[in-house]
C-alpha atoms as a PDB file:
ATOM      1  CA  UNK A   1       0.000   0.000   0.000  1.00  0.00           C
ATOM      2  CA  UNK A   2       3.075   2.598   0.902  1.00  0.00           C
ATOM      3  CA  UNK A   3       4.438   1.444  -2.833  1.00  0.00           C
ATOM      4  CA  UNK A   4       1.108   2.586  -4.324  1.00  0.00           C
ATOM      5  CA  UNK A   5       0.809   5.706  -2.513  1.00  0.00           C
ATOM      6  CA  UNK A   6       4.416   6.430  -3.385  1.00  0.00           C
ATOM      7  CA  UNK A   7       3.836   6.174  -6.729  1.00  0.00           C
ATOM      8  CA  UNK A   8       0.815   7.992  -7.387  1.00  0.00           C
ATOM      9  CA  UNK A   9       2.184  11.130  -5.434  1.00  0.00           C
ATOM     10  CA  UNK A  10       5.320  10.942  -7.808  1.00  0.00           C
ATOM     11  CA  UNK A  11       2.951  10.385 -10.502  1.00  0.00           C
ATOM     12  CA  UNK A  12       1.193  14.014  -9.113  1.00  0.00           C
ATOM     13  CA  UNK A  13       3.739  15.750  -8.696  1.00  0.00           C
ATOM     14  CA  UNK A  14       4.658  14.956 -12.643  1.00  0.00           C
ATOM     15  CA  UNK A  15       7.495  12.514 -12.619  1.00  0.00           C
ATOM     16  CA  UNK A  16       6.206   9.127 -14.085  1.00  0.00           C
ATOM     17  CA  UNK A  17       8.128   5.570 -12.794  1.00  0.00           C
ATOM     18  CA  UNK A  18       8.230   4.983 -16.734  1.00  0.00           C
ATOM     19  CA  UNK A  19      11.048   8.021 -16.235  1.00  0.00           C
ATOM     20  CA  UNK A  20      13.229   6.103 -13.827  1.00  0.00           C
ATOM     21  CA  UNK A  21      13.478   2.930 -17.093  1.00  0.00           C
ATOM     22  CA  UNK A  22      16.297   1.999 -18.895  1.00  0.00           C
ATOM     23  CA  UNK A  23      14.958   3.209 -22.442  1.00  0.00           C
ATOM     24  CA  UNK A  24      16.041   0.049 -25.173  1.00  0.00           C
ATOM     25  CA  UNK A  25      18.874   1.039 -26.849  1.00  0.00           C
ATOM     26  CA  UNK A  26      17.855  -1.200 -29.851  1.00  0.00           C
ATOM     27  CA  UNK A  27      15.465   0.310 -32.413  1.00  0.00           C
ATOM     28  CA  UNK A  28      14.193  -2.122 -34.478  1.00  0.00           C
ATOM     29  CA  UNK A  29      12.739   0.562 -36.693  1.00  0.00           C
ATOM     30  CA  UNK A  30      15.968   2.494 -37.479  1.00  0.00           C
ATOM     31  CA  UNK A  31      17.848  -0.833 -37.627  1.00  0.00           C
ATOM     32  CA  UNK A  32      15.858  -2.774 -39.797  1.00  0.00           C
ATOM     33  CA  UNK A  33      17.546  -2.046 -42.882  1.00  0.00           C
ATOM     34  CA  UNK A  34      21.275  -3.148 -41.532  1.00  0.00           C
ATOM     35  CA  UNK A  35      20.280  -6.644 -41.118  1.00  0.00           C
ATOM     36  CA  UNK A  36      22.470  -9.528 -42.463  1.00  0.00           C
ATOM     37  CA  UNK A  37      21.801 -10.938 -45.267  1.00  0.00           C
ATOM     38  CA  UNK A  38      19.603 -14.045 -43.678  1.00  0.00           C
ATOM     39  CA  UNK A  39      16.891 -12.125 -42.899  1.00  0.00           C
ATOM     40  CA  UNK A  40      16.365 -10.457 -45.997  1.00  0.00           C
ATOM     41  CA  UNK A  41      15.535 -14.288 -47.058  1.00  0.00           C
ATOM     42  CA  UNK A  42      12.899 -14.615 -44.572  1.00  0.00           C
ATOM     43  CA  UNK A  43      11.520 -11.266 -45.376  1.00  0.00           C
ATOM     44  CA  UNK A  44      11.263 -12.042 -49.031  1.00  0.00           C
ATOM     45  CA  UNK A  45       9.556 -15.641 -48.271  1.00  0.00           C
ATOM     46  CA  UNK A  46       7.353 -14.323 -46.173  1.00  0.00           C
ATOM     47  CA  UNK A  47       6.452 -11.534 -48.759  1.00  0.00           C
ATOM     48  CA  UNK A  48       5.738 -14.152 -51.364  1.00  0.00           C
ATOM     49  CA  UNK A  49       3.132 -16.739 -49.630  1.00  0.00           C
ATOM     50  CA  UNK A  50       0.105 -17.037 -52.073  1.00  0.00           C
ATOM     51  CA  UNK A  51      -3.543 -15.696 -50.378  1.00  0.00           C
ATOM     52  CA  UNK A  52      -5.142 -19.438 -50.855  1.00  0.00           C
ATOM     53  CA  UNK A  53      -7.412 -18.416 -53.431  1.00  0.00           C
ATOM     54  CA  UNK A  54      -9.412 -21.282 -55.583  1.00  0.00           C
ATOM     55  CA  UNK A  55     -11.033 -22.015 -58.646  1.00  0.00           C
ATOM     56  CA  UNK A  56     -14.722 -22.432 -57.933  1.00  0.00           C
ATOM     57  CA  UNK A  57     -17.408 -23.564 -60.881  1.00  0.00           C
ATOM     58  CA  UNK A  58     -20.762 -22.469 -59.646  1.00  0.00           C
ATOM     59  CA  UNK A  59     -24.222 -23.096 -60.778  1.00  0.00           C
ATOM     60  CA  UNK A  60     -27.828 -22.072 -59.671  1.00  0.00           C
ATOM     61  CA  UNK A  61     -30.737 -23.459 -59.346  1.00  0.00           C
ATOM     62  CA  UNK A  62     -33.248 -22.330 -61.924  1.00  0.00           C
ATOM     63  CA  UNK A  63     -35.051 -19.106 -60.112  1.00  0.00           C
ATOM     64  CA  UNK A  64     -35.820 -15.757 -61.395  1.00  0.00           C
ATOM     65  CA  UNK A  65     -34.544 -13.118 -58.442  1.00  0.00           C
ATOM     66  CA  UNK A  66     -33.649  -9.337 -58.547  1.00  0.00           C
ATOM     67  CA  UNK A  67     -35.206  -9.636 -62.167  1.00  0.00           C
ATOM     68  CA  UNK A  68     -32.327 -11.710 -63.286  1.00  0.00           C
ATOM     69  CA  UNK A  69     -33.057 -15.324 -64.738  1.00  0.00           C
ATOM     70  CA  UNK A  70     -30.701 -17.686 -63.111  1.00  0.00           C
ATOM     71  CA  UNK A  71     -30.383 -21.118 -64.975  1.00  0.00           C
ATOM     72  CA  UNK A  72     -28.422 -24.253 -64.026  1.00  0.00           C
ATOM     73  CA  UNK A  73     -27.279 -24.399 -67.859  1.00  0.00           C
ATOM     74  CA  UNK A  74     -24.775 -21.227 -67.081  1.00  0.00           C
ATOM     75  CA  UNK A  75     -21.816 -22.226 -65.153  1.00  0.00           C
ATOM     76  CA  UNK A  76     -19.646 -18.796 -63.613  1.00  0.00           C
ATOM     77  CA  UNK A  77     -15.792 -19.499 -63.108  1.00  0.00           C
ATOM     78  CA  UNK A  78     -14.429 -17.532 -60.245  1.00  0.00           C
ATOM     79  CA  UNK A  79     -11.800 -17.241 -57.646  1.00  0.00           C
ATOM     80  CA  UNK A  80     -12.052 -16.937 -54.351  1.00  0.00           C
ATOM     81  CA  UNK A  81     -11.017 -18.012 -51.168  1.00  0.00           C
ATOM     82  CA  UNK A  82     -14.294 -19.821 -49.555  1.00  0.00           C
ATOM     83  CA  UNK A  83     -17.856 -21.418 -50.564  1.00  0.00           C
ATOM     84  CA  UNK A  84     -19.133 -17.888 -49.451  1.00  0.00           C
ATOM     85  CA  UNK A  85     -16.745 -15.502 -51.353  1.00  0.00           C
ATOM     86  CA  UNK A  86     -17.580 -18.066 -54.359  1.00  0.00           C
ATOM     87  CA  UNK A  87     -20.900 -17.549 -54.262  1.00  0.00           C
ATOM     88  CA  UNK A  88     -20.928 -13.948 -54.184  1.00  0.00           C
ATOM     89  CA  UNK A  89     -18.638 -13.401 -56.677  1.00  0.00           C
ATOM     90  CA  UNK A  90     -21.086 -15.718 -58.999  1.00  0.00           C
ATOM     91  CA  UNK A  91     -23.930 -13.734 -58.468  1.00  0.00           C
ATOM     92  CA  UNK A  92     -21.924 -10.577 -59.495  1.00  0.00           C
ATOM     93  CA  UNK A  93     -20.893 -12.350 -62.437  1.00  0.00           C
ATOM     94  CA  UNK A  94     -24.401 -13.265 -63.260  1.00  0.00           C
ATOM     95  CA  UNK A  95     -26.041  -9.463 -63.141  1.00  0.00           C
ATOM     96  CA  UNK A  96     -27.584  -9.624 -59.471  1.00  0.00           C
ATOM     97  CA  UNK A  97     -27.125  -6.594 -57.423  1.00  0.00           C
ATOM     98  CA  UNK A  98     -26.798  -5.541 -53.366  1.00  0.00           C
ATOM     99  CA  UNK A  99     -27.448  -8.328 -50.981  1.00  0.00           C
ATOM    100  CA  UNK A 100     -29.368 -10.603 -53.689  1.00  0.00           C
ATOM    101  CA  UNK A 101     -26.892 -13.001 -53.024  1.00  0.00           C
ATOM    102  CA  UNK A 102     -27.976 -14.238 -49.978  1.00  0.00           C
ATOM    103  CA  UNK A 103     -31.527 -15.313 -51.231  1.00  0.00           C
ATOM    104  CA  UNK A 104     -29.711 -17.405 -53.923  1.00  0.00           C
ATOM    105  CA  UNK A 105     -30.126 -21.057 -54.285  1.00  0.00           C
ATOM    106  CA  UNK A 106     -26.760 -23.548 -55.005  1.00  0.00           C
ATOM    107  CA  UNK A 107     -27.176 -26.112 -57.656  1.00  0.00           C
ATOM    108  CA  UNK A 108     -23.486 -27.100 -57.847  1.00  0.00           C
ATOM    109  CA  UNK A 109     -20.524 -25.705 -56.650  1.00  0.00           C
ATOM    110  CA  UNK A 110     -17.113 -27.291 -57.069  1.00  0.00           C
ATOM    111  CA  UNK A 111     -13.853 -26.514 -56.457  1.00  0.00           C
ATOM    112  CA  UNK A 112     -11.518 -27.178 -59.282  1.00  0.00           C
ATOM    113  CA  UNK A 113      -8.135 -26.266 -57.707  1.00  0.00           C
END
């Protein structure tokens, strides 16, 4: 309780404990760029990862929605990274607008690769 009380009076009368530190005397901001050579490797694998997108063929049931005909016949290629994203983009691709989407019906959806 005396260490708490301690503090907060030092803290009133406007000399933090954060004061009293060590400050770092590494910046990993300023020192970034003088790295050896190793992590420049790392950096530059890390840098090229691919985001996991897919190949999705996607059909809908037959339904007529937003004033757009949807037909089973009409298969939309897209990528994307889930069944969700898939689906959305399809319905873009096949002229339906805002949140029409979501009222959609699946006939087949398969991801190619």
């Amino acid at each position: 309780m005396i260490n708490l009380k301690k503090l907060l009076s030092e803290n009133v009368l406007g000399s933090l404990p954060s004061s009293k530190l060590m400050k770092m005397k590494w910046n990993p901001v300023t020192e970034a760029a003088q790295d050896s050579p190793e992590h420049s490797e790392l950096e530059e694998s890390a840098f090229s990862l691919n985001e996991g997108f897919a190949t999705w063929k996607m059909q809908f049931a037959p339904m007529t929605l937003g004033g757009v005909e949807l037909d089973p016949k009409k298969t939309y290629t897209v990528k994307a990274r889930s069944t969700v994203e898939a689906i959305k983009k399809a319905s873009k691709m096949a002229g339906l607008q805002k949140d029409h989407w979501m009222a959609t019906q699946t006939h087949k959806l398969v991801k190619v690769g």
